[in-house]
Protein backbone atom coordinates (compact mmCIF):
# COMPACT_ATOMS: atom_id res chain seq x y z
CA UNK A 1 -29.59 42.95 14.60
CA UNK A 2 -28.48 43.31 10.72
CA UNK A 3 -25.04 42.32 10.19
CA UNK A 4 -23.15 45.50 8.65
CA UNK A 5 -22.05 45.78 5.87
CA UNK A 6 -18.19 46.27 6.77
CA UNK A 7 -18.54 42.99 9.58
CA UNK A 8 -19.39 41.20 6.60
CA UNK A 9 -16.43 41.87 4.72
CA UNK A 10 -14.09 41.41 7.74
CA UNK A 11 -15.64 37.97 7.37
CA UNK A 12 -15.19 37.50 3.76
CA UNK A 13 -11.13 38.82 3.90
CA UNK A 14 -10.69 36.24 6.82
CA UNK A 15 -12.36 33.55 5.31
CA UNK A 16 -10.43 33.73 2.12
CA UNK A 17 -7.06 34.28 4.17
CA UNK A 18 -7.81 30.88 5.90
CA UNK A 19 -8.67 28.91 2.26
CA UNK A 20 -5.39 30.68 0.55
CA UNK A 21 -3.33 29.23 3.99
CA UNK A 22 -4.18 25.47 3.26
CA UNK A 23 -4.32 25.79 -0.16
CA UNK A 24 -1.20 26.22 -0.20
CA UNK A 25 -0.55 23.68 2.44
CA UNK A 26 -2.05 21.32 0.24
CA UNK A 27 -0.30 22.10 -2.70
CA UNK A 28 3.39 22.47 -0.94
CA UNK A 29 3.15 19.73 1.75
CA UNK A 30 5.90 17.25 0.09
CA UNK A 31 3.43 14.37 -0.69
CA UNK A 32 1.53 13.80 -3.62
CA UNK A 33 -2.20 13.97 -2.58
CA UNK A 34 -4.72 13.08 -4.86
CA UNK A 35 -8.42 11.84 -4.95
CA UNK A 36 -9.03 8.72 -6.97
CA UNK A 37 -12.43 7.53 -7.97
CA UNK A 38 -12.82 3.84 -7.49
CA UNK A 39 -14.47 4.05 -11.09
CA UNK A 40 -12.50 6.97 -13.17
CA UNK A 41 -8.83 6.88 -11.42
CA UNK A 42 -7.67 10.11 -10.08
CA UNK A 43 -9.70 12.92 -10.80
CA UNK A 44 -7.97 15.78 -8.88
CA UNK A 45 -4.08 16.11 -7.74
CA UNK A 46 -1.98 18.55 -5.84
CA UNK A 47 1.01 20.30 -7.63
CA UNK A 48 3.66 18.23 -5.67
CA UNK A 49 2.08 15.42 -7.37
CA UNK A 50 2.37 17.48 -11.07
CA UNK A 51 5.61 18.33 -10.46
CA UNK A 52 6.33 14.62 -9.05
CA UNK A 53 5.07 12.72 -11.77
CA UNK A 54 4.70 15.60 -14.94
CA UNK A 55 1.51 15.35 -15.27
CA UNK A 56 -0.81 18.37 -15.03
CA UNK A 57 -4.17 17.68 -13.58
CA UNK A 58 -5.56 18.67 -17.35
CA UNK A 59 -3.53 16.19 -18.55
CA UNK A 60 -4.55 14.03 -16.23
CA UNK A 61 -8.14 14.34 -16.66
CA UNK A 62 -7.98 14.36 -20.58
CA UNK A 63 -6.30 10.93 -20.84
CA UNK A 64 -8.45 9.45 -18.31
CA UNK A 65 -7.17 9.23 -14.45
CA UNK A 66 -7.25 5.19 -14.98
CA UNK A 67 -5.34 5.21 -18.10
CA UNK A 68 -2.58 8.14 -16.34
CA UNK A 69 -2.03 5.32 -13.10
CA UNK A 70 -1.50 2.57 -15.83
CA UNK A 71 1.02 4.91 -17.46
CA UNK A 72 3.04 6.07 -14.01
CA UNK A 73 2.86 2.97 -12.16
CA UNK A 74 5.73 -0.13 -13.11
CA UNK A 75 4.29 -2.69 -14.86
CA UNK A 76 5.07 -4.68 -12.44
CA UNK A 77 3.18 -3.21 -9.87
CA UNK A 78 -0.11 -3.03 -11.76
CA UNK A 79 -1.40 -5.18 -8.79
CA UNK A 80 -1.26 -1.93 -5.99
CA UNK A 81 -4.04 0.36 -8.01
CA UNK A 82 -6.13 -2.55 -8.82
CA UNK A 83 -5.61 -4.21 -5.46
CA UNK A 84 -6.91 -0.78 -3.75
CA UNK A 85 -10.32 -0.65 -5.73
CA UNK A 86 -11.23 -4.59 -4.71
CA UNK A 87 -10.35 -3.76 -1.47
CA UNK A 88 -12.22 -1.04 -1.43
CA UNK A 89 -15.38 -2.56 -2.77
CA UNK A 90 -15.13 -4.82 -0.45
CA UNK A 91 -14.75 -2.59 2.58
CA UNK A 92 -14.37 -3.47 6.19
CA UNK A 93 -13.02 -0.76 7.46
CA UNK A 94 -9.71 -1.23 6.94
CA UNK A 95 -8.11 1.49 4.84
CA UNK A 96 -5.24 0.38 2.46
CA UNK A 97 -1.69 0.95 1.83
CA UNK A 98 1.37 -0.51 -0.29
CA UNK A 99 4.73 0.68 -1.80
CA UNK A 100 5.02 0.81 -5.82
CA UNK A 101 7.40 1.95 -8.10
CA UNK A 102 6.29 4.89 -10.68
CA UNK A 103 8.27 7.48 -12.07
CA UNK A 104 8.01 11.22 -14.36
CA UNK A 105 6.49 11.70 -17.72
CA UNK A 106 10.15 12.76 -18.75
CA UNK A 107 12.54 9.90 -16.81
CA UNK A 108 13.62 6.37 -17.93
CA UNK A 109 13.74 5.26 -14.30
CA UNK A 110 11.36 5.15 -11.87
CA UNK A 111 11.48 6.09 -8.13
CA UNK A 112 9.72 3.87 -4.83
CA UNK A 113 6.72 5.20 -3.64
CA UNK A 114 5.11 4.63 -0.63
CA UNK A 115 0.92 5.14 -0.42
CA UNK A 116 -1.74 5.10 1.93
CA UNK A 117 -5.32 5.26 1.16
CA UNK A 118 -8.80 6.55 2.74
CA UNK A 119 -12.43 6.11 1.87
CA UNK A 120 -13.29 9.65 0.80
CA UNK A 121 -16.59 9.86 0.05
CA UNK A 122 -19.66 6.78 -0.42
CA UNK A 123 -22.22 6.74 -2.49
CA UNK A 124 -26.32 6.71 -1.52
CA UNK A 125 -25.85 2.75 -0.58
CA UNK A 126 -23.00 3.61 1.45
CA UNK A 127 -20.08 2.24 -0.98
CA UNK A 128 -16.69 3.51 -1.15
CA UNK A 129 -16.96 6.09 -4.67
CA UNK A 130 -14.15 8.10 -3.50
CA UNK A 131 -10.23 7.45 -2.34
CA UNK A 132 -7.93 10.40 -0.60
CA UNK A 133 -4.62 9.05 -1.45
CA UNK A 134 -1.11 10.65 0.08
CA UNK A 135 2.39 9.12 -1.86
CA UNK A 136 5.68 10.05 -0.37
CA UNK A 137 8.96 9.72 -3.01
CA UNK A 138 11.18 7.68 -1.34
CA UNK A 139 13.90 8.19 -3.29
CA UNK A 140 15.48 11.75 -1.41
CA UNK A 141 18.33 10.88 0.53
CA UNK A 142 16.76 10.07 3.84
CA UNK A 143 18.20 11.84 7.29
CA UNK A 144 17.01 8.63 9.82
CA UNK A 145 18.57 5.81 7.79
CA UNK A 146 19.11 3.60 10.60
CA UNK A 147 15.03 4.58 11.72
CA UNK A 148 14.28 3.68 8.03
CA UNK A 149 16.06 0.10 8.45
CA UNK A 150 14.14 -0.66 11.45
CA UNK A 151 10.93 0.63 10.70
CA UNK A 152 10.78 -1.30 7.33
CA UNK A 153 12.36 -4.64 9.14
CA UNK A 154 9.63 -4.43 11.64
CA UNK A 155 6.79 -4.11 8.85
CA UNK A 156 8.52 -7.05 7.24
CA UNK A 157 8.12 -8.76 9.84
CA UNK A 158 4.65 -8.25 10.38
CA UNK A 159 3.85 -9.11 7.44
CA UNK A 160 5.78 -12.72 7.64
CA UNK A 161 3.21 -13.00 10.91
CA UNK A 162 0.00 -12.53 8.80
CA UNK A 163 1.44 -15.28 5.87
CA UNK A 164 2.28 -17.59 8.82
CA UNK A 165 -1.42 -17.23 10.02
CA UNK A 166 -2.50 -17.71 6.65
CA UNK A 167 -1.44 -21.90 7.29
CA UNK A 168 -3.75 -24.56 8.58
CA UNK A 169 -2.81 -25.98 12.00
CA UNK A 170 -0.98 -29.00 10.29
CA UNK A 171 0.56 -26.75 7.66
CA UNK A 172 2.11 -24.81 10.88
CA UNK A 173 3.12 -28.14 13.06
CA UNK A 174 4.76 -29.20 9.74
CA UNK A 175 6.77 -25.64 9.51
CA UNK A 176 7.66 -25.67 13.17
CA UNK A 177 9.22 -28.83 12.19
CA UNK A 178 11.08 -28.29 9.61
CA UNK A 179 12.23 -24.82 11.32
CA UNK A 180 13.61 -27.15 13.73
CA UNK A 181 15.95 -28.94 11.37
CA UNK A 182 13.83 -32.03 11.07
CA UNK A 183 13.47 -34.11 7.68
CA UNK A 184 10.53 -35.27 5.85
CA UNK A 185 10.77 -38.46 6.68
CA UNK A 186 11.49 -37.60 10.56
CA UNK A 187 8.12 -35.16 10.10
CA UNK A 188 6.40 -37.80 9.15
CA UNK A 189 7.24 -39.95 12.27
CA UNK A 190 6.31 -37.23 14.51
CA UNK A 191 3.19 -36.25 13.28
CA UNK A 192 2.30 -39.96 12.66
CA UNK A 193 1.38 -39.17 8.79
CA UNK A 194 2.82 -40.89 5.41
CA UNK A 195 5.74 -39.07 3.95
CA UNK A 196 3.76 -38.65 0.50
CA UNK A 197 1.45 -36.25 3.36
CA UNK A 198 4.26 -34.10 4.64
CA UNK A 199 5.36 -33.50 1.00
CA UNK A 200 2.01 -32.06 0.04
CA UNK A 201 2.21 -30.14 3.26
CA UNK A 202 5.52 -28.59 2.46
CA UNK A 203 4.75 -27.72 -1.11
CA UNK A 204 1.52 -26.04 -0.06
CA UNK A 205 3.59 -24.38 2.91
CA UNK A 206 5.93 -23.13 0.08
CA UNK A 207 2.95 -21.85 -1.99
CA UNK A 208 1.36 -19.75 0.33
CA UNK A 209 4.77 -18.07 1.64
CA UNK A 210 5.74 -17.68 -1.89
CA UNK A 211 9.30 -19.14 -1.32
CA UNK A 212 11.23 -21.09 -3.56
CA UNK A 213 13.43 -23.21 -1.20
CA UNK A 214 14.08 -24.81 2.30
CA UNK A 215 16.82 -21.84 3.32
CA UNK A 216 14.03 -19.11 2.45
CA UNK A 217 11.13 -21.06 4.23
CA UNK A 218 13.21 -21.15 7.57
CA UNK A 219 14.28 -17.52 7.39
CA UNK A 220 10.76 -16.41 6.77
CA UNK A 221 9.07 -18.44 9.51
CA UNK A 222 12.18 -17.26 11.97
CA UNK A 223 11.72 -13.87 10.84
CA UNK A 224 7.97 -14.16 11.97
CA UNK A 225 8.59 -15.59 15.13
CA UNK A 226 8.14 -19.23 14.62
CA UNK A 227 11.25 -21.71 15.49
């Protein structure tokens, strides 16, 4: 049986109710969403993220979406956009996430962002071409401060765990030791290894935690777990 005529449009005027509902879910939700092409930079945007960041997605597109991430993003945190694309092309499975610092066309200061990443869409050979990325401005005065302590304390502290995996076996006897309150010289007795050893062990402890002193090493490692 033909479908009539008026069925049809019944179909049409619900359809279009349904795309007008999350378009403007998408455009009002209080994250910036945007797509970001692993070779062009962002190539489409919601209006939280215009109105975020005072950009329009015109202006977006006509200075290139690379060249607008460069321009939003601290200098210092250069690292987060180019950091997503090698993980990306080097994709496990593991989607990606980081906090940054950017801030509006129109402001001296920028705001903390945190960001969270998905593989979007591949290409024939099944590589990552596309990124669906959410931001949320951390700045607003938050209502679950003392969740907000925790929660970041506890991600901290996971990430102290991964660094502390990072260490060879030695590398971790060596920090247990020192966590302990023993000397380089008592390490060395211990372990039954020269002194000149458990030097080079503690400086390449240091390097890979990326801290600058004793005090900070300890803290770290106890943070994680260890000691």
């Amino acid at each position: 049986m033909e479908q009539q005529p008026h069925d049809l449009e019944t179909e049409l005027s619900i359809l279009r109710e349904k795309v007008a509902f999350l378009e403007r879910i998408v455009h009002e939700v209080p994250a910036s969403i945007y797509i970001s092409s692993l070779e062009k930079g962002v190539v489409w945007c919601n209006k939280t993220n215009e109105e975020t960041l005072g950009y329009t997605l015109d202006e977006i597109l006509e200075m290139g979406g690379w060249e607008y991430l460069y321009k939003i993003v601290h200098p210092d945190d250069h690292n987060i956009p180019d950091d997503s694309v090698d993980h990306y092309q080097h994709f496990d499975g593991a989607e990606f996430g980081g906090i940054f610092r950017a801030k509006h066309k129109e402001a001296k200061d920028y705001k903390w962002f945190m960001g969270w990443a998905k593989a979007y869409s591949k290409n024939q050979e099944g590589q990552v071409k596309e990124l669906l990325c959410v931001d949320v401005d951390l700045s607003p005065q938050m209502n679950t401060d003392k969740q907000l302590a925790a929660a970041l304390k506890e991600n901290l502290k996971l990430k102290h765990k991964l660094l502390i995996k990072s260490l060879r076996q030695r590398e971790l006897e060596v920090l247990t030791l020192v966590c302990k309150g023993f000397s380089t010289k008592e390490i060395a007795e211990k372990l039954f290894i020269s002194i000149n050893t458990v030097s080079t062990h503690r400086k390449n402890i240091q390097h890979k935690l990326g801290t600058n002193n004793v005090a900070d090493l300890v803290s770290l490692a106890k943070e994680a777990g260890l000691g």
